[in-house]
PDB file of N, CA and C in Angstrom:
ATOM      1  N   UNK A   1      73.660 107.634 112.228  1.00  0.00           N
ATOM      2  CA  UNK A   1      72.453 107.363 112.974  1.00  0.00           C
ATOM      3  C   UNK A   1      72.044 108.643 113.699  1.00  0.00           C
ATOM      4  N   UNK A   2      70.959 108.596 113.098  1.00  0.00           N
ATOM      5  CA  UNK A   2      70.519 110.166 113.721  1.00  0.00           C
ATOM      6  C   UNK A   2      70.015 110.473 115.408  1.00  0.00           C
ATOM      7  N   UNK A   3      70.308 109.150 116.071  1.00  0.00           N
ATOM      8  CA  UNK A   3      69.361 109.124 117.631  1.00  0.00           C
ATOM      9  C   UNK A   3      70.740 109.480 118.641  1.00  0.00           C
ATOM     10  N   UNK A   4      71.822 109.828 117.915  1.00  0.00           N
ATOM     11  CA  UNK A   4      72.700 110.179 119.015  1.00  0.00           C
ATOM     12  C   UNK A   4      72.756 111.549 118.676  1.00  0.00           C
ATOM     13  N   UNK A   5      72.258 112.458 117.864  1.00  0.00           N
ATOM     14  CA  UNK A   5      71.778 113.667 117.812  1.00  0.00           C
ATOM     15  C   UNK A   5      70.934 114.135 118.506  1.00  0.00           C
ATOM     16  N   UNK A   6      69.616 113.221 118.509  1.00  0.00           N
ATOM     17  CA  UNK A   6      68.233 113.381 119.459  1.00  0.00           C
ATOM     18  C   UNK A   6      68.987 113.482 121.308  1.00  0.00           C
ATOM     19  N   UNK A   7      69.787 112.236 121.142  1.00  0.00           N
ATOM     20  CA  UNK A   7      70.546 111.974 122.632  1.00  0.00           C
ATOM     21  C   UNK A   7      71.351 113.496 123.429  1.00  0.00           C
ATOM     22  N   UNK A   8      71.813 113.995 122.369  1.00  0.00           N
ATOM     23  CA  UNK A   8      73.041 115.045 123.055  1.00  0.00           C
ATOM     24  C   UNK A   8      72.309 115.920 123.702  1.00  0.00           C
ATOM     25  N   UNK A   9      71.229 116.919 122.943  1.00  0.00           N
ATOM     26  CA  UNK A   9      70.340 117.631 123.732  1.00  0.00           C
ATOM     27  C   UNK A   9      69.531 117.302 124.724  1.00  0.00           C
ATOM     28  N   UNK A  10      69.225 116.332 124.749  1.00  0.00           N
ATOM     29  CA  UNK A  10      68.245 115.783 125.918  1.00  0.00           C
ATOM     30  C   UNK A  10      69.035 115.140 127.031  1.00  0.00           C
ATOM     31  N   UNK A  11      69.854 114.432 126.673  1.00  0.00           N
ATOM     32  CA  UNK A  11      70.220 113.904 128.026  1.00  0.00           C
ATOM     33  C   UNK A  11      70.610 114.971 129.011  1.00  0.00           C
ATOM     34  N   UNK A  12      71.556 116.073 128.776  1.00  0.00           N
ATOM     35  CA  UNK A  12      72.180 117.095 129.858  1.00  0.00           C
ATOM     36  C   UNK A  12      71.328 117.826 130.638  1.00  0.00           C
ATOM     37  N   UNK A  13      70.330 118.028 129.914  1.00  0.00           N
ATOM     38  CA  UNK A  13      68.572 118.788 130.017  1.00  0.00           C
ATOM     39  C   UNK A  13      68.059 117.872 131.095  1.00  0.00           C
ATOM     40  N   UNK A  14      67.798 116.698 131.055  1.00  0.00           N
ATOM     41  CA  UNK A  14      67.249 115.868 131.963  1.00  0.00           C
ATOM     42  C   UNK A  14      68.209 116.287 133.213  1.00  0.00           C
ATOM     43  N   UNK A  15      69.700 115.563 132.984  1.00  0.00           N
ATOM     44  CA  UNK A  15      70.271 115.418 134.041  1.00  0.00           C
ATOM     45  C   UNK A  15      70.757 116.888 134.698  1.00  0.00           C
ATOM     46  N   UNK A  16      70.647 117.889 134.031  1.00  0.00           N
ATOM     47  CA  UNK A  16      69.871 119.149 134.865  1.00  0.00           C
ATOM     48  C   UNK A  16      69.557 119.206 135.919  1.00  0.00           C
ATOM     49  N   UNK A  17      68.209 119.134 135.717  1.00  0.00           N
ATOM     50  CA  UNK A  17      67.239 118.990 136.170  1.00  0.00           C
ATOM     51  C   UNK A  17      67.327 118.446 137.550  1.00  0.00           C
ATOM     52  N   UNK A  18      68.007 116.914 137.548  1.00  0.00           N
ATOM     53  CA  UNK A  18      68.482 116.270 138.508  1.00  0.00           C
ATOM     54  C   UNK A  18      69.376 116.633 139.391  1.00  0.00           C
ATOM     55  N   UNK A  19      70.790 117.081 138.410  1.00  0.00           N
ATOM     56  CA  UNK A  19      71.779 117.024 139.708  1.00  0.00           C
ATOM     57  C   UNK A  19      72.596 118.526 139.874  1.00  0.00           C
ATOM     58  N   UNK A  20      71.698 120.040 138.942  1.00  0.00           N
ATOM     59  CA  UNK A  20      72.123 120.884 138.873  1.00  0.00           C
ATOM     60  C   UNK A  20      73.493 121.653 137.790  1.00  0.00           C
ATOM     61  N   UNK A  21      73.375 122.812 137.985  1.00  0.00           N
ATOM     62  CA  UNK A  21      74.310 123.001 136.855  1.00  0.00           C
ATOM     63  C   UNK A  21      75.740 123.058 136.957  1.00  0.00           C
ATOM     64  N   UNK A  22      76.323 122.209 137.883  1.00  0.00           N
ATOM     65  CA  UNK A  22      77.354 121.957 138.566  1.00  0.00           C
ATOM     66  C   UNK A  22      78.349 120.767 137.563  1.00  0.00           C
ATOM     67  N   UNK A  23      79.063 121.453 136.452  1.00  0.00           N
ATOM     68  CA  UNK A  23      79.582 120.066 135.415  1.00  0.00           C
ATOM     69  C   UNK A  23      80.251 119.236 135.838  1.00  0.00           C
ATOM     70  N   UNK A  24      80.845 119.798 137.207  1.00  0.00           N
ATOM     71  CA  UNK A  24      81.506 117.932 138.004  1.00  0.00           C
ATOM     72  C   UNK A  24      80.447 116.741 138.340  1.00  0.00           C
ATOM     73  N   UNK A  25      79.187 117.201 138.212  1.00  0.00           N
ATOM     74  CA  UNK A  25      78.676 116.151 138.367  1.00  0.00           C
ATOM     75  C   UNK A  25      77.642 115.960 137.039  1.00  0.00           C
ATOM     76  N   UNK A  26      77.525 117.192 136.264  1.00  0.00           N
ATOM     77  CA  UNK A  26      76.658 116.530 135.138  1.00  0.00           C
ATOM     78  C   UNK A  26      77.482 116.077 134.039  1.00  0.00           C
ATOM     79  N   UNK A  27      78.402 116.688 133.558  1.00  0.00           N
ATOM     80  CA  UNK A  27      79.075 115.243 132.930  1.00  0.00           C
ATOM     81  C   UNK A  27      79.238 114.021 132.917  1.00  0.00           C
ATOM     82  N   UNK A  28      79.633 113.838 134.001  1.00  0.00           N
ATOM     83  CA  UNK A  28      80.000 112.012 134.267  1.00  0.00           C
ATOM     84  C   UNK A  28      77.523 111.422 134.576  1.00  0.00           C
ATOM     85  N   UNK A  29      77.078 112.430 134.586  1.00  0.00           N
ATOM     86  CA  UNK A  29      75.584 111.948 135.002  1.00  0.00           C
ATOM     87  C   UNK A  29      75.216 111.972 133.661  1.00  0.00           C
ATOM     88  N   UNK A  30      75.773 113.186 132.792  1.00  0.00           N
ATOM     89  CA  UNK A  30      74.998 112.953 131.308  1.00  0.00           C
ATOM     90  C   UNK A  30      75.626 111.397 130.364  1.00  0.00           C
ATOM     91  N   UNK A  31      77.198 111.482 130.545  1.00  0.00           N
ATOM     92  CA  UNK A  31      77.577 110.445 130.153  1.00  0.00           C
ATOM     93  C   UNK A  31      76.808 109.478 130.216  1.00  0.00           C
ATOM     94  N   UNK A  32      76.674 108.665 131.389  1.00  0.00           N
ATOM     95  CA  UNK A  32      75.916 107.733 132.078  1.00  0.00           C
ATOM     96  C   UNK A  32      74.478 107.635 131.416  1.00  0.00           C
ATOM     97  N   UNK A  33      73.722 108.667 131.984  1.00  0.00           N
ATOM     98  CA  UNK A  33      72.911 108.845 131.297  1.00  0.00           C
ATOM     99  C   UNK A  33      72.673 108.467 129.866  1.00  0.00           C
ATOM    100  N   UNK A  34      73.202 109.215 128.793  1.00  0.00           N
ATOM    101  CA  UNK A  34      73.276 108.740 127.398  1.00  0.00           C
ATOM    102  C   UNK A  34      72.746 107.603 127.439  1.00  0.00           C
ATOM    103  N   UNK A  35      74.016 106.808 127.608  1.00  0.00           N
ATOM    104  CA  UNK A  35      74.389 105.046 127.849  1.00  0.00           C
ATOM    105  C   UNK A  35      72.957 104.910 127.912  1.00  0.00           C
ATOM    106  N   UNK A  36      72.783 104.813 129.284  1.00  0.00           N
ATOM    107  CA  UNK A  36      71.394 104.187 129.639  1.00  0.00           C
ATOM    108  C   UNK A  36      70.363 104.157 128.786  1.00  0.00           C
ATOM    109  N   UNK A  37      70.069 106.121 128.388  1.00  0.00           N
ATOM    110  CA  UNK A  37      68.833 106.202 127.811  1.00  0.00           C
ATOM    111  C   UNK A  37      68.568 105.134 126.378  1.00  0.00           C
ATOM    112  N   UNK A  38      70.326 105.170 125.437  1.00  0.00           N
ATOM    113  CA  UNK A  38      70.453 104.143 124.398  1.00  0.00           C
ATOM    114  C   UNK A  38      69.973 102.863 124.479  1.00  0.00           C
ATOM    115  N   UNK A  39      70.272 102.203 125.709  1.00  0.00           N
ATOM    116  CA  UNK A  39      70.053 101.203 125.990  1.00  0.00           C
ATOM    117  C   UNK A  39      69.376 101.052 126.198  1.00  0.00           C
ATOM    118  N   UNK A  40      68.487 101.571 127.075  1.00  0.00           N
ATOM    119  CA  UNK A  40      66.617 101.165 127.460  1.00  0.00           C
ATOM    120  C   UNK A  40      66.226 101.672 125.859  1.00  0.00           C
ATOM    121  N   UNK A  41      66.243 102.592 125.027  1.00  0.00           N
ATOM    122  CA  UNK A  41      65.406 102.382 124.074  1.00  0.00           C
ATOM    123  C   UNK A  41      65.604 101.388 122.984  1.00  0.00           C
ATOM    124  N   UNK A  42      66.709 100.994 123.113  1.00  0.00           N
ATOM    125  CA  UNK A  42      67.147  99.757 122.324  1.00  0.00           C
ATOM    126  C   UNK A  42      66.498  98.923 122.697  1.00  0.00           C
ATOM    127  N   UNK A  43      66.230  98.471 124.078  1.00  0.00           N
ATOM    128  CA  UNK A  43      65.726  97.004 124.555  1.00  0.00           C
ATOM    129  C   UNK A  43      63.987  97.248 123.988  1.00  0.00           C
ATOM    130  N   UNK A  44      63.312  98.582 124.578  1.00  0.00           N
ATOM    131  CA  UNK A  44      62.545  99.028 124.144  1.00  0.00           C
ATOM    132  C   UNK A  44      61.772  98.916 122.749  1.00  0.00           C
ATOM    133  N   UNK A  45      62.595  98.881 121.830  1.00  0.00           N
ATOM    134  CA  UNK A  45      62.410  98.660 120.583  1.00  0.00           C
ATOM    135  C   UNK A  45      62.337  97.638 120.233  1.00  0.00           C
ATOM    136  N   UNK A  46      62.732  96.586 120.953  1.00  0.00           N
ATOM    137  CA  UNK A  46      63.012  95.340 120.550  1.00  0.00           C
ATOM    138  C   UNK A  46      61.887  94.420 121.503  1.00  0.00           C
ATOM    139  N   UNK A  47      61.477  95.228 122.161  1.00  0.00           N
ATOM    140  CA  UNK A  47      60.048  94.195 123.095  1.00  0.00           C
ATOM    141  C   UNK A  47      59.156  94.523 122.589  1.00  0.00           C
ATOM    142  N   UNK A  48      58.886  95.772 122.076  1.00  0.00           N
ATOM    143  CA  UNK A  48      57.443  96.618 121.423  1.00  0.00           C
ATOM    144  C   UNK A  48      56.932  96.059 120.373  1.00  0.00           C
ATOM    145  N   UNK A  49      58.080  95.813 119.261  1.00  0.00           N
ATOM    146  CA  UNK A  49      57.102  95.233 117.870  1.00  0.00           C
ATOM    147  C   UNK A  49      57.615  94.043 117.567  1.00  0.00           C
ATOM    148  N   UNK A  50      57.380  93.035 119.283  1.00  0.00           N
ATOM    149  CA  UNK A  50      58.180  91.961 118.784  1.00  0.00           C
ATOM    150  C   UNK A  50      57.124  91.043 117.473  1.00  0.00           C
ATOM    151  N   UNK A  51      57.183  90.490 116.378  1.00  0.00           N
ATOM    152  CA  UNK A  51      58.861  89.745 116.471  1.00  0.00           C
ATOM    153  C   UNK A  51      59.750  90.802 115.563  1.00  0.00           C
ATOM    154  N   UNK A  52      59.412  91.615 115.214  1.00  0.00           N
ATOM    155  CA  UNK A  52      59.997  92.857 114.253  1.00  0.00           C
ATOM    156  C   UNK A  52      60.661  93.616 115.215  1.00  0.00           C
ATOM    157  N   UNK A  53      61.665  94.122 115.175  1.00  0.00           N
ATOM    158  CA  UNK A  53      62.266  95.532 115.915  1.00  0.00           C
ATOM    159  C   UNK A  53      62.147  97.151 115.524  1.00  0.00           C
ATOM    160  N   UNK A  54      61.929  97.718 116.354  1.00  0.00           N
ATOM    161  CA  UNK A  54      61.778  99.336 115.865  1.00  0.00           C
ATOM    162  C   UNK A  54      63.268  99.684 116.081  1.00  0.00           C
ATOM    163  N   UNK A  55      63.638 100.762 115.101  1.00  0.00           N
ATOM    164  CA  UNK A  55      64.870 101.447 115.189  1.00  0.00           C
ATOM    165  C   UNK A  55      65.200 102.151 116.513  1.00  0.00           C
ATOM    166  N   UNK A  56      66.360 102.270 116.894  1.00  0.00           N
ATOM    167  CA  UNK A  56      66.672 102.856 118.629  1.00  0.00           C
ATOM    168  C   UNK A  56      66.178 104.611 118.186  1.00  0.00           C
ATOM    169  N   UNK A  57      66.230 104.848 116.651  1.00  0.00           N
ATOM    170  CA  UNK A  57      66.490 106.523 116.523  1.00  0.00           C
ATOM    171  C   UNK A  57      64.549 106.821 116.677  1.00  0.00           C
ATOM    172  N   UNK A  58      63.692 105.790 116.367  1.00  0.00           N
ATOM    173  CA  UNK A  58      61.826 106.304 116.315  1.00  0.00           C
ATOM    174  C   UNK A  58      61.900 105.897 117.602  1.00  0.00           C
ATOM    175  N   UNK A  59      62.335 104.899 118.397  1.00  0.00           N
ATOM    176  CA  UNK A  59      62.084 104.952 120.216  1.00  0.00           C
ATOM    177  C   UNK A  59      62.498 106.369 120.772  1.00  0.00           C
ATOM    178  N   UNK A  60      63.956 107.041 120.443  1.00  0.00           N
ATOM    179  CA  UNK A  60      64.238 108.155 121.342  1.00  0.00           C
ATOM    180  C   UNK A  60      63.645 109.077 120.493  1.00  0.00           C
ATOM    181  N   UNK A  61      63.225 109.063 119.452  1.00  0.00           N
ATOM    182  CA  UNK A  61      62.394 110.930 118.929  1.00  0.00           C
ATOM    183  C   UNK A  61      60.945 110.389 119.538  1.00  0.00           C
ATOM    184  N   UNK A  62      60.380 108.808 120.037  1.00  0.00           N
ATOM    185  CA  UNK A  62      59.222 109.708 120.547  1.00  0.00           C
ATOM    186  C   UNK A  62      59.748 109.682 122.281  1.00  0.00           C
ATOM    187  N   UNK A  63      60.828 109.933 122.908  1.00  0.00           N
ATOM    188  CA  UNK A  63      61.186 110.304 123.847  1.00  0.00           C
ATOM    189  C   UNK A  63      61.564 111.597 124.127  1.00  0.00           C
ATOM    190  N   UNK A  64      62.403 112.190 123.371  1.00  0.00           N
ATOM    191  CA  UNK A  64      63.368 113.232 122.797  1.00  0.00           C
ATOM    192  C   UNK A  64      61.985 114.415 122.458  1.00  0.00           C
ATOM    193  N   UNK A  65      61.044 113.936 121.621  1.00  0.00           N
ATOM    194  CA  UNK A  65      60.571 115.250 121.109  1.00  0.00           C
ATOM    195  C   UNK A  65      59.153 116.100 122.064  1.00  0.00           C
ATOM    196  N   UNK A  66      58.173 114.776 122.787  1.00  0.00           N
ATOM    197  CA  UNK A  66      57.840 115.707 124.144  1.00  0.00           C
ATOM    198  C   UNK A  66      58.758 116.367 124.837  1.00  0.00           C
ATOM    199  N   UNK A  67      59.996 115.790 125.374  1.00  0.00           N
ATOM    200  CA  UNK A  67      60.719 116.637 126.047  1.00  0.00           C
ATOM    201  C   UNK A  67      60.928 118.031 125.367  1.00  0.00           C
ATOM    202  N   UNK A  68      61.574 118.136 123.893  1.00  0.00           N
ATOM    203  CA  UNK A  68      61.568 119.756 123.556  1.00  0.00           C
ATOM    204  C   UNK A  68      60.426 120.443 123.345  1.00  0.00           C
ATOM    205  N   UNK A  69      59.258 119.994 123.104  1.00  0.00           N
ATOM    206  CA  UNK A  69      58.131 120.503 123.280  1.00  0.00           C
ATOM    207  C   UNK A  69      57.605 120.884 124.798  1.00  0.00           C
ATOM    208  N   UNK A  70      57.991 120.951 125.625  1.00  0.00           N
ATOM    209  CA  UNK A  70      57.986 120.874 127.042  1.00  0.00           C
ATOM    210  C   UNK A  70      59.111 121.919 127.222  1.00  0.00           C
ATOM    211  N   UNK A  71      60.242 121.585 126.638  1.00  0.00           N
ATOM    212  CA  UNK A  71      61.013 122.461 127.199  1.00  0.00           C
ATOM    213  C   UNK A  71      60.816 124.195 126.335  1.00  0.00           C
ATOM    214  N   UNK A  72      60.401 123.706 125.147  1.00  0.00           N
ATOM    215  CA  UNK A  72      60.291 125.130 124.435  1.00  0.00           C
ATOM    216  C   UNK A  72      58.914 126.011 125.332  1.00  0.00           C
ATOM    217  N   UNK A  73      58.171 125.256 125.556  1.00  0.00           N
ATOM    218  CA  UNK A  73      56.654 126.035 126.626  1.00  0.00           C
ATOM    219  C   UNK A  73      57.241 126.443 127.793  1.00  0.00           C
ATOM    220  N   UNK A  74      58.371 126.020 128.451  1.00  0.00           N
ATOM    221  CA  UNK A  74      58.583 126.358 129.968  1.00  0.00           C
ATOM    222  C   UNK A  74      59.384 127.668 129.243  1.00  0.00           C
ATOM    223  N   UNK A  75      60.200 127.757 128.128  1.00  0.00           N
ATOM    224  CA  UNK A  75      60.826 129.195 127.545  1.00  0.00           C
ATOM    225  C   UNK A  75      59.931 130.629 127.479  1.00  0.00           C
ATOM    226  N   UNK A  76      58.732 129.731 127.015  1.00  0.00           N
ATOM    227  CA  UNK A  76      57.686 130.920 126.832  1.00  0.00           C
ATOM    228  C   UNK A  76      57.265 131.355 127.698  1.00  0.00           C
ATOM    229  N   UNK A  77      56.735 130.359 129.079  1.00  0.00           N
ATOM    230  CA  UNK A  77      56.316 130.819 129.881  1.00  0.00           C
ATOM    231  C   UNK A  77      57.038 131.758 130.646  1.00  0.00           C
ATOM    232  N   UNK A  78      58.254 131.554 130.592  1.00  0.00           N
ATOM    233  CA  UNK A  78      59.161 132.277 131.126  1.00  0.00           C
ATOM    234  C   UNK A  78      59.521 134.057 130.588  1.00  0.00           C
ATOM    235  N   UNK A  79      58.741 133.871 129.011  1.00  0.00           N
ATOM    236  CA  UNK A  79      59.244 135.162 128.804  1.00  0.00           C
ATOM    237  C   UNK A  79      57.999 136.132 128.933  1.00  0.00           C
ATOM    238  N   UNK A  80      56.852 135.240 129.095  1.00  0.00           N
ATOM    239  CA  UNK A  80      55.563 136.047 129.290  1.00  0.00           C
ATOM    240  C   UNK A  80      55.759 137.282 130.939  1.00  0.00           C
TER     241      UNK A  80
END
């Protein structure tokens, strides 16, 4: 399943963001994290096209892929 691929890069990135680059606390926050994000897009998927379900992996790439598009522009801006 390809959405725990989408998951690895994004979650640590988020939780960044949040709780700094300090790995005593972003580990156990990305962990967590993960979890969660799986889970809300699972439920997600499953309220959206009810009575049909969307796959958890098309909920997190359209989560997952603004974020790297976002994150690749803040790169650029940075190198301008």
């Amino acid at each position: 399943m390809w959405s725990h691929r989408l998951l690895g890069p994004v979650v640590p990135h988020l939780c960044r963001l949040l709780v700094g680059p300090d790995y005593r606390w972003l580990l156990p926050f990305s962990t967590l994290g993960g979890a969660c994000l799986l889970l809300a897009a699972d439920i997600a998927g499953r309220i959206v096209a009810r009575p049909a379900e969307l796959d958890v992996g098309i909920v997190t790439a359209f989560i997952g892929a603004p974020f790297f598009v976002w994150v690749v522009m803040q790169q650029r801006i940075r190198e301008l």
